[in-house]
PDB file of N, CA and C in Angstrom:
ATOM      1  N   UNK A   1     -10.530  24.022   0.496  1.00  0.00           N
ATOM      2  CA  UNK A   1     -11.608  23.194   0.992  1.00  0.00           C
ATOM      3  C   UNK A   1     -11.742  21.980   0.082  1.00  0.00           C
ATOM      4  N   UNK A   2     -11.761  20.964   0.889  1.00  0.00           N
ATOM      5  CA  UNK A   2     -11.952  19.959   0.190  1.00  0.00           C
ATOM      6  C   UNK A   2     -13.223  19.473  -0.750  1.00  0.00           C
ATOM      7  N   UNK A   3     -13.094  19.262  -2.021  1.00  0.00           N
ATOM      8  CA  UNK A   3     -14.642  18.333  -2.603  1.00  0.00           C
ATOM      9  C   UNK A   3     -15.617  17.545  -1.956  1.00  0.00           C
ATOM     10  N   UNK A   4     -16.844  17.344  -1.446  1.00  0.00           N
ATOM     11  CA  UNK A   4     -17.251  16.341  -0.591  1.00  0.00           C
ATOM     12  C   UNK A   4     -18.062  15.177  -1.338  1.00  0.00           C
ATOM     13  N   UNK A   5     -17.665  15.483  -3.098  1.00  0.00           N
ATOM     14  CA  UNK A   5     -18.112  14.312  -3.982  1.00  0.00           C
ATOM     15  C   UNK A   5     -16.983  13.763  -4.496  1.00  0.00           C
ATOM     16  N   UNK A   6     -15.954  14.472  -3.730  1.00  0.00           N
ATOM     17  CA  UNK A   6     -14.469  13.280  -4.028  1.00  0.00           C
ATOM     18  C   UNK A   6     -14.704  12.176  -3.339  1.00  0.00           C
ATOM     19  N   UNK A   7     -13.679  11.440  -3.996  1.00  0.00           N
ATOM     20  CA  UNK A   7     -13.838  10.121  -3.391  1.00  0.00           C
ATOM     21  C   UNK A   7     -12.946   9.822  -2.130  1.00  0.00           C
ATOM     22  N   UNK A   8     -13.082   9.072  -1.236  1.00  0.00           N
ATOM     23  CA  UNK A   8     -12.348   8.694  -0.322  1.00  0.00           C
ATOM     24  C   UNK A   8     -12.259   7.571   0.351  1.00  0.00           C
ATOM     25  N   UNK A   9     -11.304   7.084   0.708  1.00  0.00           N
ATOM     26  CA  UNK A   9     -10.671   5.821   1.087  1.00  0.00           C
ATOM     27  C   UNK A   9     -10.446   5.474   2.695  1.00  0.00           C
ATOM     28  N   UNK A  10     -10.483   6.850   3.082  1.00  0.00           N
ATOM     29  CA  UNK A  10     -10.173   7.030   4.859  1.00  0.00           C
ATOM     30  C   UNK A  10     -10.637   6.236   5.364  1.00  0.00           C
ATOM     31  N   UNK A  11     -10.277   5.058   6.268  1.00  0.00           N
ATOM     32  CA  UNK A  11     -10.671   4.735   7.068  1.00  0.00           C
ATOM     33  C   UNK A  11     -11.012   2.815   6.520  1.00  0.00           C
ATOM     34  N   UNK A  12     -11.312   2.828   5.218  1.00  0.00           N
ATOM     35  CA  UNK A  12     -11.533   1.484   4.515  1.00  0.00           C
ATOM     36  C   UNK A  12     -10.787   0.811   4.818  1.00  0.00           C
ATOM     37  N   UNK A  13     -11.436  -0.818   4.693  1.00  0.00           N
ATOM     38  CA  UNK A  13     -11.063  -1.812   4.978  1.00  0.00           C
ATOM     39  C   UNK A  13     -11.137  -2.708   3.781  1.00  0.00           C
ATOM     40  N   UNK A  14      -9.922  -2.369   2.815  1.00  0.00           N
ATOM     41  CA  UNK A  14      -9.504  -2.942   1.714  1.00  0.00           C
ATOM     42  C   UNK A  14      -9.116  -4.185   2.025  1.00  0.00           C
ATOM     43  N   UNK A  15      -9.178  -5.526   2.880  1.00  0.00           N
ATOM     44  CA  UNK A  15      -8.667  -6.657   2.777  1.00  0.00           C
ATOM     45  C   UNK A  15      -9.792  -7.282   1.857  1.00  0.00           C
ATOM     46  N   UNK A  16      -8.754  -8.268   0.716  1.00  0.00           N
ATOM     47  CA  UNK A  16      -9.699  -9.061  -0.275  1.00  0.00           C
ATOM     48  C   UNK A  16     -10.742  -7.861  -1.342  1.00  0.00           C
ATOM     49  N   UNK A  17     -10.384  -6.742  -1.080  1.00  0.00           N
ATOM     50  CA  UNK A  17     -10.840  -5.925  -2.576  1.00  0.00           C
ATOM     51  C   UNK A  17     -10.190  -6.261  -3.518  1.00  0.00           C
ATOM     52  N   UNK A  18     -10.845  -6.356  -4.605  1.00  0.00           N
ATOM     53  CA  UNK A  18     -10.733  -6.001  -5.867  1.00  0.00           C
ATOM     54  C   UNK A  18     -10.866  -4.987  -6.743  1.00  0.00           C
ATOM     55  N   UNK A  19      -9.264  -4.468  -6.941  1.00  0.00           N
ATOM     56  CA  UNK A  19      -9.494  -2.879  -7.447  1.00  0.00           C
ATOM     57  C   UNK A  19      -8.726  -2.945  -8.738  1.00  0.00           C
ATOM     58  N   UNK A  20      -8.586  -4.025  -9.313  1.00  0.00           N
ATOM     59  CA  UNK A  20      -8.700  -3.981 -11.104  1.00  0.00           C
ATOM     60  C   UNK A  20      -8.974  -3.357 -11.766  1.00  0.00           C
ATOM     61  N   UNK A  21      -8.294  -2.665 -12.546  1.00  0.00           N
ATOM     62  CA  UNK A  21      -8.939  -1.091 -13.860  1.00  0.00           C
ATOM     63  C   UNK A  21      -9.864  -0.260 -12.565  1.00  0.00           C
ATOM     64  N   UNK A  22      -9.389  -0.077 -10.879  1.00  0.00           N
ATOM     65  CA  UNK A  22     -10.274   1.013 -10.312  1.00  0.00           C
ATOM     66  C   UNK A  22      -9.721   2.541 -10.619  1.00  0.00           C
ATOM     67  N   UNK A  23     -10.401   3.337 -10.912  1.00  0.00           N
ATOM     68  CA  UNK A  23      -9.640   5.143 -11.498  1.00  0.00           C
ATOM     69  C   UNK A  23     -10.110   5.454  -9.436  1.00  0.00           C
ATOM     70  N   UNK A  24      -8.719   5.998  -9.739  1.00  0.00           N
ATOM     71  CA  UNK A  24      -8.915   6.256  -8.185  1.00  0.00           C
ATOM     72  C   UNK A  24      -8.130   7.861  -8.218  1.00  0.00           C
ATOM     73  N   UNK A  25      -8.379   8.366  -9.294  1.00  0.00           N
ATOM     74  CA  UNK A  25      -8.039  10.056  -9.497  1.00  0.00           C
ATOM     75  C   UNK A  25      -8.811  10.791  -8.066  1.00  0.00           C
ATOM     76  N   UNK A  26      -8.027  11.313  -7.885  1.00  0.00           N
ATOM     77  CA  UNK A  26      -9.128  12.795  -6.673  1.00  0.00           C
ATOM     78  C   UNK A  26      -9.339  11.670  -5.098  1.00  0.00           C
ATOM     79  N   UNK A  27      -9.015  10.593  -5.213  1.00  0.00           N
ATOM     80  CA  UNK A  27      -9.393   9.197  -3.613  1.00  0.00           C
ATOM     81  C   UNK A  27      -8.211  10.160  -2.827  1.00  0.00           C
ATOM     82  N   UNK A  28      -8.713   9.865  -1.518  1.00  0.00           N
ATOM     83  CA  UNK A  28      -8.322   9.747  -0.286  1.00  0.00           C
ATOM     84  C   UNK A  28      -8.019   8.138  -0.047  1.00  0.00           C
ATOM     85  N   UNK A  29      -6.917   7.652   0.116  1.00  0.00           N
ATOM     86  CA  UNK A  29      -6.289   6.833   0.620  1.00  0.00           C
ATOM     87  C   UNK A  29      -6.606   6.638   2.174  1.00  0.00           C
ATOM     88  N   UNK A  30      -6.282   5.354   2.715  1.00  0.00           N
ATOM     89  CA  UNK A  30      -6.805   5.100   4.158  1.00  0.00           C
ATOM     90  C   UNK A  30      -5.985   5.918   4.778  1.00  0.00           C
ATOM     91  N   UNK A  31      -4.813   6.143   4.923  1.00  0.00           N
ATOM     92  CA  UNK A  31      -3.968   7.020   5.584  1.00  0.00           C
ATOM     93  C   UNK A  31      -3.748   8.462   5.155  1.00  0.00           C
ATOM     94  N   UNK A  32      -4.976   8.582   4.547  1.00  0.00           N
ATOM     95  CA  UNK A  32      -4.860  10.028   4.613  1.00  0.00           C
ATOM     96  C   UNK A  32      -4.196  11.069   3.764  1.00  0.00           C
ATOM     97  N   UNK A  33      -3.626  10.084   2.592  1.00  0.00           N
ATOM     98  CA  UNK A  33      -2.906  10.828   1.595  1.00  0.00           C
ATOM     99  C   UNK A  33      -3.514  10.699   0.323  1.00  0.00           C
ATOM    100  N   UNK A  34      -3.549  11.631  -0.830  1.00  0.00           N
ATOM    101  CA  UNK A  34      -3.881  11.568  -1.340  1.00  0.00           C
ATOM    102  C   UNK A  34      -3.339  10.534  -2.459  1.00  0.00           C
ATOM    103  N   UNK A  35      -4.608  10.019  -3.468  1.00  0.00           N
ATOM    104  CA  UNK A  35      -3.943   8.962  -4.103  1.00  0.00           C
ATOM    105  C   UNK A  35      -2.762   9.881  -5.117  1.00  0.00           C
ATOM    106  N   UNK A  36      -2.968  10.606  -5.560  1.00  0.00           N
ATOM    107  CA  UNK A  36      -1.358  11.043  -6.957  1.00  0.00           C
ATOM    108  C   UNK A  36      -0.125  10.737  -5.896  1.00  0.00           C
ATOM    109  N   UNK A  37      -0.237  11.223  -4.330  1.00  0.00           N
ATOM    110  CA  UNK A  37       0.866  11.020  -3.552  1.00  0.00           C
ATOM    111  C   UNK A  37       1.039   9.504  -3.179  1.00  0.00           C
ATOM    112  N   UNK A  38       0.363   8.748  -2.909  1.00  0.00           N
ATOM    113  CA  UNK A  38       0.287   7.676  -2.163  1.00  0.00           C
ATOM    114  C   UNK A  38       1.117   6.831  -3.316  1.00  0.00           C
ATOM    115  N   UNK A  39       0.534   6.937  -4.371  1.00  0.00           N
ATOM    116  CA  UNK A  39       0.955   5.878  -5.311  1.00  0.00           C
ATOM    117  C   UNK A  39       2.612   5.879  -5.655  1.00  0.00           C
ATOM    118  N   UNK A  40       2.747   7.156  -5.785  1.00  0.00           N
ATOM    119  CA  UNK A  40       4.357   7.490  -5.828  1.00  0.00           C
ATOM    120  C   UNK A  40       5.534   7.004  -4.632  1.00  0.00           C
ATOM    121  N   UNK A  41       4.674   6.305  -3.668  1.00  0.00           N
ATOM    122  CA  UNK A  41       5.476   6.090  -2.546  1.00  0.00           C
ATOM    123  C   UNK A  41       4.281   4.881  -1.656  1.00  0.00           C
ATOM    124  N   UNK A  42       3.517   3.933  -2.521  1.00  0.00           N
ATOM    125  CA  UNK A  42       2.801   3.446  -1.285  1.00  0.00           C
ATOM    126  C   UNK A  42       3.778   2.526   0.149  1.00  0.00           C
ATOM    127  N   UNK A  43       4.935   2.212   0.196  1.00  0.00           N
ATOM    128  CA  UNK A  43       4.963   1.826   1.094  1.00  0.00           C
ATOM    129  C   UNK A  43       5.626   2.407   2.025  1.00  0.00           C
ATOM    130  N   UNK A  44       5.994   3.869   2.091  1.00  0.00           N
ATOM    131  CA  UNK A  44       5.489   4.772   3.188  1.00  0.00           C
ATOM    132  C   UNK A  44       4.918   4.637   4.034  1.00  0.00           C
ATOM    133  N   UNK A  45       5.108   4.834   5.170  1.00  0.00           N
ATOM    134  CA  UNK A  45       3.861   4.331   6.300  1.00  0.00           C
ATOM    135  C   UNK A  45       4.281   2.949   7.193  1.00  0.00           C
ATOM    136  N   UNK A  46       4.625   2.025   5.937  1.00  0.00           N
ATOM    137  CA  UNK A  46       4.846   0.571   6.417  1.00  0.00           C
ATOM    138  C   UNK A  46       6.035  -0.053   6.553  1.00  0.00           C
ATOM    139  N   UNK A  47       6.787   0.456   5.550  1.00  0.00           N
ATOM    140  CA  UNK A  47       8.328   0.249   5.530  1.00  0.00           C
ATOM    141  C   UNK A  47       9.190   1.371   5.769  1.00  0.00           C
ATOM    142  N   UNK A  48       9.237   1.844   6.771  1.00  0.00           N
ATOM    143  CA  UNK A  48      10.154   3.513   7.079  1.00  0.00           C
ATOM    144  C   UNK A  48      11.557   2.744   7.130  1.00  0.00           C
ATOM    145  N   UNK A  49      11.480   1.934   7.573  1.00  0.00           N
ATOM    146  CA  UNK A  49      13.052   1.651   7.999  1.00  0.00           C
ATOM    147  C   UNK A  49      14.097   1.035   6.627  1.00  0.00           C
ATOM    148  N   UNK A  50      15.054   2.071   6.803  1.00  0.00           N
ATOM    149  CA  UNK A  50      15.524   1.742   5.282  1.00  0.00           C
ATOM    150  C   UNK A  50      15.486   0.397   4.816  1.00  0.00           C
ATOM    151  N   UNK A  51      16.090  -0.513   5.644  1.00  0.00           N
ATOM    152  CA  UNK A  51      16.293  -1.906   5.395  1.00  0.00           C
ATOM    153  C   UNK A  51      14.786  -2.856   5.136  1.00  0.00           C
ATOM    154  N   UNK A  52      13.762  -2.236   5.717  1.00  0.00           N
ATOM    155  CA  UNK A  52      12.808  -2.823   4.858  1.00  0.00           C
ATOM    156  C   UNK A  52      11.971  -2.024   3.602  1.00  0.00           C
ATOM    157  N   UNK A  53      11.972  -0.965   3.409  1.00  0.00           N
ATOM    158  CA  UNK A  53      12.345  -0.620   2.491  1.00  0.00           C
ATOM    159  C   UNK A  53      12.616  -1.274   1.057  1.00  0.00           C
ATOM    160  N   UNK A  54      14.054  -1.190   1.148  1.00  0.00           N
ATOM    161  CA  UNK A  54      14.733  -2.195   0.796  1.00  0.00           C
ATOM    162  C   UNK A  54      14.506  -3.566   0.295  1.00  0.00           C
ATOM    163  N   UNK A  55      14.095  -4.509   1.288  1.00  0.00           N
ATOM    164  CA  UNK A  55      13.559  -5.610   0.842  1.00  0.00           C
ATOM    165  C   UNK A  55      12.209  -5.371   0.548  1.00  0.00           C
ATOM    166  N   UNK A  56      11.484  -4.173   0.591  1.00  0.00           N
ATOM    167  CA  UNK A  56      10.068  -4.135   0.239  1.00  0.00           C
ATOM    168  C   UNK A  56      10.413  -3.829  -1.465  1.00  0.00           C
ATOM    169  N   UNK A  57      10.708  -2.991  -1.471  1.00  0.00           N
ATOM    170  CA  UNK A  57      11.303  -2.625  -3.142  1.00  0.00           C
ATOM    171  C   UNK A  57      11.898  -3.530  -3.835  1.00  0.00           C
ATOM    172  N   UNK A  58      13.389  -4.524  -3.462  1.00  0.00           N
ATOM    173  CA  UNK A  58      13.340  -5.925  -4.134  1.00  0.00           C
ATOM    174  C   UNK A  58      12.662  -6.815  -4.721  1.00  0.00           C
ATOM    175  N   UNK A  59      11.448  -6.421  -3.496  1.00  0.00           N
ATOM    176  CA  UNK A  59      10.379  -7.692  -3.887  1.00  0.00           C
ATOM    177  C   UNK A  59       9.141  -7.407  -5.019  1.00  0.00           C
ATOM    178  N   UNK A  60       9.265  -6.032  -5.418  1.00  0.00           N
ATOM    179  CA  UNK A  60       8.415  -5.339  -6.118  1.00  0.00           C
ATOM    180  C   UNK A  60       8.041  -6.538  -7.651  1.00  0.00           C
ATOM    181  N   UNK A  61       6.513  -6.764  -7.584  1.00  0.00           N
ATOM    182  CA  UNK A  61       6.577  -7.545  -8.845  1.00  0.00           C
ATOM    183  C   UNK A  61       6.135  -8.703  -8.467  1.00  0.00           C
ATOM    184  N   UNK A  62       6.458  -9.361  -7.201  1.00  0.00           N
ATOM    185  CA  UNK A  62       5.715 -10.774  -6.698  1.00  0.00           C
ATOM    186  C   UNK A  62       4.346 -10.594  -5.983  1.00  0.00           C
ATOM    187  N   UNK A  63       3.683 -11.305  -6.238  1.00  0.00           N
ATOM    188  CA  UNK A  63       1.863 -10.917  -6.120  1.00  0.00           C
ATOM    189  C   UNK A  63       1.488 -12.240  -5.038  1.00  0.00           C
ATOM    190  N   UNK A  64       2.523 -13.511  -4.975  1.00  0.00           N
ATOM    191  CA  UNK A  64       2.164 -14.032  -3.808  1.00  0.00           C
ATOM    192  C   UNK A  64       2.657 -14.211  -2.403  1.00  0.00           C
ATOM    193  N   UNK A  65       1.384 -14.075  -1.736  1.00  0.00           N
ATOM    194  CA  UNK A  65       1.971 -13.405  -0.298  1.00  0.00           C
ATOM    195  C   UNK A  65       3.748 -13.897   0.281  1.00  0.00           C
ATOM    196  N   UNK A  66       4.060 -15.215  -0.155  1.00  0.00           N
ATOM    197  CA  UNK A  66       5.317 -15.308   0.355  1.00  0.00           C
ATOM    198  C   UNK A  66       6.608 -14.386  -0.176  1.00  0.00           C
ATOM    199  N   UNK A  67       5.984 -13.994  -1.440  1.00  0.00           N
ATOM    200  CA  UNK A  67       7.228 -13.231  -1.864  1.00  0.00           C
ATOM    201  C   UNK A  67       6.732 -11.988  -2.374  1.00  0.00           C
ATOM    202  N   UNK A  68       5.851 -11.345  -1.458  1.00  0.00           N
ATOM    203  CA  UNK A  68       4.983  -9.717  -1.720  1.00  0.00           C
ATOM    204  C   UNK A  68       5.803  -8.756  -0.874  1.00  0.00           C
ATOM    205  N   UNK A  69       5.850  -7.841  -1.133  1.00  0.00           N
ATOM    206  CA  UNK A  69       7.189  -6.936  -0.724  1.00  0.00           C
ATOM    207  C   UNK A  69       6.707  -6.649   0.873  1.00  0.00           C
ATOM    208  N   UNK A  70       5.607  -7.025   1.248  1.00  0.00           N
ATOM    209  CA  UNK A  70       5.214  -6.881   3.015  1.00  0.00           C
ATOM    210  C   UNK A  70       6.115  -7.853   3.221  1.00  0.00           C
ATOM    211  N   UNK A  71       5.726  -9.105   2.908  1.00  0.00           N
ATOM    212  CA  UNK A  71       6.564 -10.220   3.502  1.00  0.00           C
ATOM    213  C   UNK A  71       7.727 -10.105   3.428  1.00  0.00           C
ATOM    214  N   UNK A  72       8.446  -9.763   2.104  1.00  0.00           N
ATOM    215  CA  UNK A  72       9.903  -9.493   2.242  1.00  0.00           C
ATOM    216  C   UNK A  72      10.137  -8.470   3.153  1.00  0.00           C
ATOM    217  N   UNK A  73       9.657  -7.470   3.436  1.00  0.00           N
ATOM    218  CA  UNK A  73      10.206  -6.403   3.877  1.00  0.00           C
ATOM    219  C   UNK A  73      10.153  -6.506   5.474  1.00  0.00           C
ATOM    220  N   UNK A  74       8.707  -7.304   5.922  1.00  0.00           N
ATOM    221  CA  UNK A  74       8.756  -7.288   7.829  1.00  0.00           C
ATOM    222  C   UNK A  74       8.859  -9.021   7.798  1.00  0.00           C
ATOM    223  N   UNK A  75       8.608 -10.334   7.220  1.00  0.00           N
ATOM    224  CA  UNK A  75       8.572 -11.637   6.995  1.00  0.00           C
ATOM    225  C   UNK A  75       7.015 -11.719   7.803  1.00  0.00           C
ATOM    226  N   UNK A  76       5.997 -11.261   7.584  1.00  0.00           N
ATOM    227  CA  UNK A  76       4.893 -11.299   8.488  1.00  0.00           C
ATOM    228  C   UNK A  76       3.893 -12.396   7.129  1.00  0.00           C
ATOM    229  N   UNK A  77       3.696 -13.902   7.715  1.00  0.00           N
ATOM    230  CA  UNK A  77       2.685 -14.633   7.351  1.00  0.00           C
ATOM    231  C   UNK A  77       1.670 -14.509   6.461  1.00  0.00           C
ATOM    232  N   UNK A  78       1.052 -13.411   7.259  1.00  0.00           N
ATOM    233  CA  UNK A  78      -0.422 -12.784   6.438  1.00  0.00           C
ATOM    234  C   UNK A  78      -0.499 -11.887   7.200  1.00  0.00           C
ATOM    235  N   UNK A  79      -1.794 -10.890   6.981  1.00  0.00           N
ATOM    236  CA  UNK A  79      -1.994  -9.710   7.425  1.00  0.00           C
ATOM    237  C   UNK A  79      -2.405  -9.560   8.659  1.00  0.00           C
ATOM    238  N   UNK A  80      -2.643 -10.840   9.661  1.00  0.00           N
ATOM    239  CA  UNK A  80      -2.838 -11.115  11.193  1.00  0.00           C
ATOM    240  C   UNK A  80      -1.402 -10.881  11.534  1.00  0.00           C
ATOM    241  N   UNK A  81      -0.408 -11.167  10.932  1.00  0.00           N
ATOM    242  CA  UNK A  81       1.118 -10.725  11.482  1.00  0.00           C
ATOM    243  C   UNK A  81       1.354  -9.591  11.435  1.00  0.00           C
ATOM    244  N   UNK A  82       0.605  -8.944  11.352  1.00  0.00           N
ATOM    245  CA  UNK A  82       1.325  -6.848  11.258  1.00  0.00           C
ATOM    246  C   UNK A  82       0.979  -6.498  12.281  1.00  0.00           C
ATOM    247  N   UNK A  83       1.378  -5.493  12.757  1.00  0.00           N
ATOM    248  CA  UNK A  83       0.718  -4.758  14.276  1.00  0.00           C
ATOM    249  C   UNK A  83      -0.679  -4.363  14.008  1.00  0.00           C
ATOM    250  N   UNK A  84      -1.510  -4.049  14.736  1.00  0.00           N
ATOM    251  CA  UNK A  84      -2.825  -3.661  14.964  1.00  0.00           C
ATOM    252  C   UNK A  84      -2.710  -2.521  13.951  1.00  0.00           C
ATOM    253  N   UNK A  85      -2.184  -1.987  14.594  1.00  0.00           N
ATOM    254  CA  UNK A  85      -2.208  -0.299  13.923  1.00  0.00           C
ATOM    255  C   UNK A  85      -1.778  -0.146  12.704  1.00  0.00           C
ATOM    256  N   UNK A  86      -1.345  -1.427  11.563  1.00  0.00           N
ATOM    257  CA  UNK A  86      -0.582  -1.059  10.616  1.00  0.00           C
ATOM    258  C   UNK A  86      -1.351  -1.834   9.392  1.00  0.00           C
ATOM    259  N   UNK A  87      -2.413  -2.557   9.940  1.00  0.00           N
ATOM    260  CA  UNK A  87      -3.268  -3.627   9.266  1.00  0.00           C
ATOM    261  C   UNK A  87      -3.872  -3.035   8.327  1.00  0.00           C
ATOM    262  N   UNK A  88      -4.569  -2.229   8.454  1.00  0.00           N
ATOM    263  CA  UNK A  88      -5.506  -1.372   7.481  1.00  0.00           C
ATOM    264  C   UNK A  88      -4.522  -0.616   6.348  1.00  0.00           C
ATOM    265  N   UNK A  89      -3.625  -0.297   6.730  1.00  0.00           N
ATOM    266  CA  UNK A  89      -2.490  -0.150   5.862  1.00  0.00           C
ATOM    267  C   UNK A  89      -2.274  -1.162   5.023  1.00  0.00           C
ATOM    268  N   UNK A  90      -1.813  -2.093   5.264  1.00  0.00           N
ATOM    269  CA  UNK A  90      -1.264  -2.838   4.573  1.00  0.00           C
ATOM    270  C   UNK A  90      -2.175  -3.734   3.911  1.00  0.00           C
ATOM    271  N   UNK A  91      -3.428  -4.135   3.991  1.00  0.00           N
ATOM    272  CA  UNK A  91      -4.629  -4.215   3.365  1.00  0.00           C
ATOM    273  C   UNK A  91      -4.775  -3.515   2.018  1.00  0.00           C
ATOM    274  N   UNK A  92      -4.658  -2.214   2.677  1.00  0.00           N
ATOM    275  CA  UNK A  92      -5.241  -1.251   1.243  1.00  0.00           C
ATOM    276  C   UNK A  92      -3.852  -1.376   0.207  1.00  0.00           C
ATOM    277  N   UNK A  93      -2.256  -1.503   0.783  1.00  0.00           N
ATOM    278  CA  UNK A  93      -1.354  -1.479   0.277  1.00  0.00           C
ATOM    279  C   UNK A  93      -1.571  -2.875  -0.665  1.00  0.00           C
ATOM    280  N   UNK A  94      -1.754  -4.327  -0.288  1.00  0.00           N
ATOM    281  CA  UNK A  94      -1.872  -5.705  -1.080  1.00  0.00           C
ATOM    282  C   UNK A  94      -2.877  -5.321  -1.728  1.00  0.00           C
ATOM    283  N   UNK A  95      -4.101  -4.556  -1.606  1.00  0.00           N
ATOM    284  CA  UNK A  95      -5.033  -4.647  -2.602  1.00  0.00           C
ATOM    285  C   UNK A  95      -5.364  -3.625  -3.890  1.00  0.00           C
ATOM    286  N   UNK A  96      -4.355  -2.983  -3.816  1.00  0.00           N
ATOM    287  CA  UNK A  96      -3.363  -2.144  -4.802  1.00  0.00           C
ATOM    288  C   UNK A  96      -2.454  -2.503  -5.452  1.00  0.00           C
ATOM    289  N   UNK A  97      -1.485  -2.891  -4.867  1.00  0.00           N
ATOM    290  CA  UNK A  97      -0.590  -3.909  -5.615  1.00  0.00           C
ATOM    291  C   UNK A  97      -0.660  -4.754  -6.211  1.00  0.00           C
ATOM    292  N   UNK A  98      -1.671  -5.720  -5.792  1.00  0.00           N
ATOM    293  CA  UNK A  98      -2.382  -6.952  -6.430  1.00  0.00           C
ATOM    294  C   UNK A  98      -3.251  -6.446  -7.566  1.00  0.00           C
ATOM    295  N   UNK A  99      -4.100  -5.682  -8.111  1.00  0.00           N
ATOM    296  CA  UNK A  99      -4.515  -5.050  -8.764  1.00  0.00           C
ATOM    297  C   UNK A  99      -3.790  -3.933  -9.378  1.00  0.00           C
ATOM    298  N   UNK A 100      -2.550  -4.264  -9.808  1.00  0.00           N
ATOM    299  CA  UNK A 100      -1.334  -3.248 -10.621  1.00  0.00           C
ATOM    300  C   UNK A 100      -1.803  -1.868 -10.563  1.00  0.00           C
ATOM    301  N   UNK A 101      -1.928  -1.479  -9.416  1.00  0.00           N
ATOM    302  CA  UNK A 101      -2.341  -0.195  -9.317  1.00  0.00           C
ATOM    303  C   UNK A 101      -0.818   0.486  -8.616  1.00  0.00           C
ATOM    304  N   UNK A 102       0.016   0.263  -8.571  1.00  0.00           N
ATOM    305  CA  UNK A 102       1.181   0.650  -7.883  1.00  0.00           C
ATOM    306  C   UNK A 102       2.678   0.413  -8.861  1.00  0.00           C
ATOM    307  N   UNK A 103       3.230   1.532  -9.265  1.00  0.00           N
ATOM    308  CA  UNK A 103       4.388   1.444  -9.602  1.00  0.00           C
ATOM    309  C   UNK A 103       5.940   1.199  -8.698  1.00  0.00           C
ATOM    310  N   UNK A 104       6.603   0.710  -8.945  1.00  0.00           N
ATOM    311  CA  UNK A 104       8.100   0.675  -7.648  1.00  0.00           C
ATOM    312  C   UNK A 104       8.663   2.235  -7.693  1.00  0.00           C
ATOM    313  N   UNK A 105       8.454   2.412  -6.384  1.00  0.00           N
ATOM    314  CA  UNK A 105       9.241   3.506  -6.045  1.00  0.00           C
ATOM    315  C   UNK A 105      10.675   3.202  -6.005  1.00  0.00           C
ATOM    316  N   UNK A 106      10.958   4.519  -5.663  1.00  0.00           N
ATOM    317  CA  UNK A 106      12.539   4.737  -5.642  1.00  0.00           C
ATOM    318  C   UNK A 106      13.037   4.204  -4.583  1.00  0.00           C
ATOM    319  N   UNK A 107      14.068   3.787  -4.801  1.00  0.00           N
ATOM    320  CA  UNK A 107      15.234   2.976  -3.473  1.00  0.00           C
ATOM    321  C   UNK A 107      15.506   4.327  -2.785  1.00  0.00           C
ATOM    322  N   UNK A 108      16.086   5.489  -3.526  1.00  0.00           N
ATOM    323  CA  UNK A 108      16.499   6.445  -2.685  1.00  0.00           C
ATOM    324  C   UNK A 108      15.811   6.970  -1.631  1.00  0.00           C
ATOM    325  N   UNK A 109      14.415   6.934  -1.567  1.00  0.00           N
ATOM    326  CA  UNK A 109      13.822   7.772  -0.578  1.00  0.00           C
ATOM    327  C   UNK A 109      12.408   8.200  -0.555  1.00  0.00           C
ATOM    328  N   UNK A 110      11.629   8.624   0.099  1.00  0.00           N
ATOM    329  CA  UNK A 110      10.510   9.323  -0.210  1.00  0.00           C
ATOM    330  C   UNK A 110      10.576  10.345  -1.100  1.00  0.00           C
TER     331      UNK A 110
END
């Protein structure tokens, strides 16, 4: 059973947060995973396809949007260029990243 004074992320609308020095031990992530998992793999979810992937992981390390591993990985503008369904994702994903809350995962895989 889950804690119901854990923290959680479900459902948030991380565009333009600021999560600088945030301890996000025990969070629920918007998609539902927990943060120790999420972080080990945040772009899961957004980049399945090896090849972006790929250029999502290349790009690991650039913080402005033209060369942020979303953009490398799908070439989407800003976050009005993602599909509906993938927005809130990728929100919480830039506002993690941008706030060095995310290490580069592995090329090999989930």
């Amino acid at each position: 059973m889950s804690d119901p004074t854990a923290p959680t992320l479900r459902g948030a609308d991380l565009t333009g947060a600021d999560l600088t020095r945030a301890d996000l031990t025990d969070a629920t992530m918007p998609d539902g995973r927990a943060w120790e998992l999420y972080r080990l793999d945040a772009p899961a979810g957004i980049c399945d396809a090896p090849e972006a992937r790929e250029r999502a992981i290349a790009a690991w390390g650039s913080h402005t949007w033209q060369d942020c591993p979303m953009h490398a990985a799908h070439g989407w503008s800003d976050l009005g260029d993602a599909p509906a369904d993938k927005r809130r994702d990728v929100a919480a994903f830039v506002a993690l990243f941008d706030a060095r809350l995310l290490e580069r995962p592995s090329e090999a895989g989930k």
